[in-house]
C-alpha atoms as a PDB file:
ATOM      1  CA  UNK A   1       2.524 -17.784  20.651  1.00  0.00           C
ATOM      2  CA  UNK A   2       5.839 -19.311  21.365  1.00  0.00           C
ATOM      3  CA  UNK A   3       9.224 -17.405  20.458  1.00  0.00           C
ATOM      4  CA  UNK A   4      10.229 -20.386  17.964  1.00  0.00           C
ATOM      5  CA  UNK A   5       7.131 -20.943  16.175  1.00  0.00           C
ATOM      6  CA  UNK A   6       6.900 -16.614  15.741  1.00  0.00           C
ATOM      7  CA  UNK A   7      10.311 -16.660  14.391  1.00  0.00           C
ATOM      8  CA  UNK A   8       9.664 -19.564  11.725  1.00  0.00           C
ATOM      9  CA  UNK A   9       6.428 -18.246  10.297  1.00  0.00           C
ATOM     10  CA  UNK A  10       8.262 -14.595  10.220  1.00  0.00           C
ATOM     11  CA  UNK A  11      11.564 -16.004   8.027  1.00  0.00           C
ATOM     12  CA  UNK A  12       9.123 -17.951   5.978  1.00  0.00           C
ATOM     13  CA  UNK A  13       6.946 -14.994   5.489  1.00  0.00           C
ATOM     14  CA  UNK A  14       9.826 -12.173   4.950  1.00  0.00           C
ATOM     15  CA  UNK A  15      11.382 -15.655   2.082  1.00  0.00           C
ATOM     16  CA  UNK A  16       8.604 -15.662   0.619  1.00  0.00           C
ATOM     17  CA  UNK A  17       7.964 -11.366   0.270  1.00  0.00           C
ATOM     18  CA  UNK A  18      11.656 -10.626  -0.582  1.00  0.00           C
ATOM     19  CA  UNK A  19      11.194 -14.072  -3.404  1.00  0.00           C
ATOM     20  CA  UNK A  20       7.708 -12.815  -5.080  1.00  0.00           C
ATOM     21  CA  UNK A  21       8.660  -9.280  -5.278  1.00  0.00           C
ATOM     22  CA  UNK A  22      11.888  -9.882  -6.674  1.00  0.00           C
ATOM     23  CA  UNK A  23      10.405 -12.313  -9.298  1.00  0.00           C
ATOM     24  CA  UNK A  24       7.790  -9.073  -9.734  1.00  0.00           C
ATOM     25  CA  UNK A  25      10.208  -6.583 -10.800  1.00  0.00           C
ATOM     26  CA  UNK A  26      12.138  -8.792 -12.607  1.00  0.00           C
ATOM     27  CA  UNK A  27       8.851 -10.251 -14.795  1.00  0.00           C
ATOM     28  CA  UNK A  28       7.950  -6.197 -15.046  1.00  0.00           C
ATOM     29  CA  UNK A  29      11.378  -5.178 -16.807  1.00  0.00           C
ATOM     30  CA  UNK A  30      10.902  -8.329 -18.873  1.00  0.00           C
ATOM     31  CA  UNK A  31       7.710  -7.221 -19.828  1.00  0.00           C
ATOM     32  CA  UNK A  32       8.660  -3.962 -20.174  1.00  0.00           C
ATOM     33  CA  UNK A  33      11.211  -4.753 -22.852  1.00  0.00           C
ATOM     34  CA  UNK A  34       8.656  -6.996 -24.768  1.00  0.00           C
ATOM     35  CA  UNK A  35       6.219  -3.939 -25.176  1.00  0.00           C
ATOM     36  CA  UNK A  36       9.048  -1.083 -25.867  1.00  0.00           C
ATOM     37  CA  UNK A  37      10.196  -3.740 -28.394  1.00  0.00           C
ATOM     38  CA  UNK A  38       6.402  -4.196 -29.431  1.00  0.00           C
ATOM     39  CA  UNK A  39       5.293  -0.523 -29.839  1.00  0.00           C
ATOM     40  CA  UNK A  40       7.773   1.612 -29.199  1.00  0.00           C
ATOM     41  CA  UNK A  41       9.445   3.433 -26.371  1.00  0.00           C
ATOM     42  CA  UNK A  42       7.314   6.263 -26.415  1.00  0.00           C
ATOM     43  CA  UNK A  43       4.311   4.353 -26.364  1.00  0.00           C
ATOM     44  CA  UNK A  44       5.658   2.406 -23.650  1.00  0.00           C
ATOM     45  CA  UNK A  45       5.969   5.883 -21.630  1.00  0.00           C
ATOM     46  CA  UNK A  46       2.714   7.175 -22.357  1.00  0.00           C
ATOM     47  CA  UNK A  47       1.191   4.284 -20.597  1.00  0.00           C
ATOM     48  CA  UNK A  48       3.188   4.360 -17.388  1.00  0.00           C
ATOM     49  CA  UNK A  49       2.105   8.271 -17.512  1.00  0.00           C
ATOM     50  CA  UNK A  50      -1.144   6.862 -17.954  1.00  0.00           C
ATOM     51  CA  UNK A  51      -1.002   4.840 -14.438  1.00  0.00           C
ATOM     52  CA  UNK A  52       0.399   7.110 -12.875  1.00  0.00           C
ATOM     53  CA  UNK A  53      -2.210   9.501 -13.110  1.00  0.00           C
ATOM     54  CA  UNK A  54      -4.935   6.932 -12.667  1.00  0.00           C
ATOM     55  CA  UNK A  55      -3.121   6.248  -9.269  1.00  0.00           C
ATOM     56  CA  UNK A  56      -2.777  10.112  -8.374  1.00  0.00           C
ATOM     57  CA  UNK A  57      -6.775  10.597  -9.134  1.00  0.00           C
ATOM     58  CA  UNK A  58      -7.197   7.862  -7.187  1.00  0.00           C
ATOM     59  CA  UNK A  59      -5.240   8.984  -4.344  1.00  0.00           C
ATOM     60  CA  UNK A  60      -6.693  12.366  -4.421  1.00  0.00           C
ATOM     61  CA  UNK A  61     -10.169  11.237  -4.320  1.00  0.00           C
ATOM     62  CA  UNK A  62      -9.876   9.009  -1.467  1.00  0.00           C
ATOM     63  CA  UNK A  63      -7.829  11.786   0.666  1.00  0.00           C
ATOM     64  CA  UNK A  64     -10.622  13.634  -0.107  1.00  0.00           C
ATOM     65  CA  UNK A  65     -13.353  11.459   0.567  1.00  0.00           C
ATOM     66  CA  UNK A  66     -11.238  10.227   4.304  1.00  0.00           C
ATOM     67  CA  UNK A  67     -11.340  14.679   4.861  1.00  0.00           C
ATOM     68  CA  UNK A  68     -15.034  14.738   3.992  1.00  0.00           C
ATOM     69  CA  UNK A  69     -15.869  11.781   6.202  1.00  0.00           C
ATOM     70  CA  UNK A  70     -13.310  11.310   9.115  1.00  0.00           C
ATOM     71  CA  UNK A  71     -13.010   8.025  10.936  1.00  0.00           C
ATOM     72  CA  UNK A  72     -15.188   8.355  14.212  1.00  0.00           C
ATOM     73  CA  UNK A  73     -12.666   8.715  17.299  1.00  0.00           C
ATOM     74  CA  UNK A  74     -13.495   5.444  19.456  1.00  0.00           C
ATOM     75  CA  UNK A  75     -11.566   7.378  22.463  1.00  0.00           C
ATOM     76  CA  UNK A  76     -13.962  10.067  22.896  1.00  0.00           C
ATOM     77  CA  UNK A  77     -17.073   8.581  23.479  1.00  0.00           C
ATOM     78  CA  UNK A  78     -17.568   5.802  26.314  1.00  0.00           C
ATOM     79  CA  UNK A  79     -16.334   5.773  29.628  1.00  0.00           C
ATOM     80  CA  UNK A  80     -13.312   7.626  30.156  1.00  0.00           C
ATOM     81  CA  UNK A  81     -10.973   4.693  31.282  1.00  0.00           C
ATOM     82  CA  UNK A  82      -9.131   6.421  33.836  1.00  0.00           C
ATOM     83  CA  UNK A  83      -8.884   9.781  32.731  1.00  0.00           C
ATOM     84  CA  UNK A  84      -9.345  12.839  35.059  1.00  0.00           C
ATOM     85  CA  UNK A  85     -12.653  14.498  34.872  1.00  0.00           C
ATOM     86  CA  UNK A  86     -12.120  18.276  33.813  1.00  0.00           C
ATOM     87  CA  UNK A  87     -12.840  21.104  36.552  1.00  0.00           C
ATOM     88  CA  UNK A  88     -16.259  22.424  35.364  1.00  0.00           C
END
C-alpha cells in the first residue's frame, strides 16, 4: 500500500475513533444524569456495581476457560523452519 493512501485512511480512522468515543462518554454522563435524576443516585450506583460484576464474572470465566483449553502452539508442530536439531 502506498505511504499516502496509509496515512489518509489512518487520520480518517484515528477522526473518526477520537469523534465517536468522545460523543460516547459525553451521551453516557448525559445519560447518567437523566437516570440519577430519574431514580436516584444510589440506584444509579447499584447498577454500575451491577456491570461491573457481570464484566468481572465474565472475565473470570473466560481466563478460566483460555487456562482449561490453551491455544494450540502453531510453532511446535511442522517443520522446524530453520531451527537446529537438538543433540539426541
Amino acid at each position: 500500500m502506498r505511504y499516502p493512501v496509509f496515512l489518509f485512511w489512518n487520520a480518517l480512522g484515528g477522526i473518526a475513533w477520537g469523534v465517536t468515543f468522545s460523543l460516547v462518554g459525553y451521551f453516557a454522563g448525559a445519560s447518567y444524569e437523566k437516570v440519577a435524576s430519574t431514580i436516584g443516585k444510589g440506584a444509579a450506583v447499584a447498577v454500575a456495581l451491577l456491570a461491573i460484576a457481570v464484566i468481572a464474572v465474565w472475565a473470570v470465566k473466560r481466563r478460566r476457560r483460555e487456562e482449561e483449553h490453551p491455544p494450540s502452539d502453531v510453532m511446535t508442530s511442522g517443520p522446524s523452519h530453520g531451527r537446529i536439531p537438538e543433540a539426541e
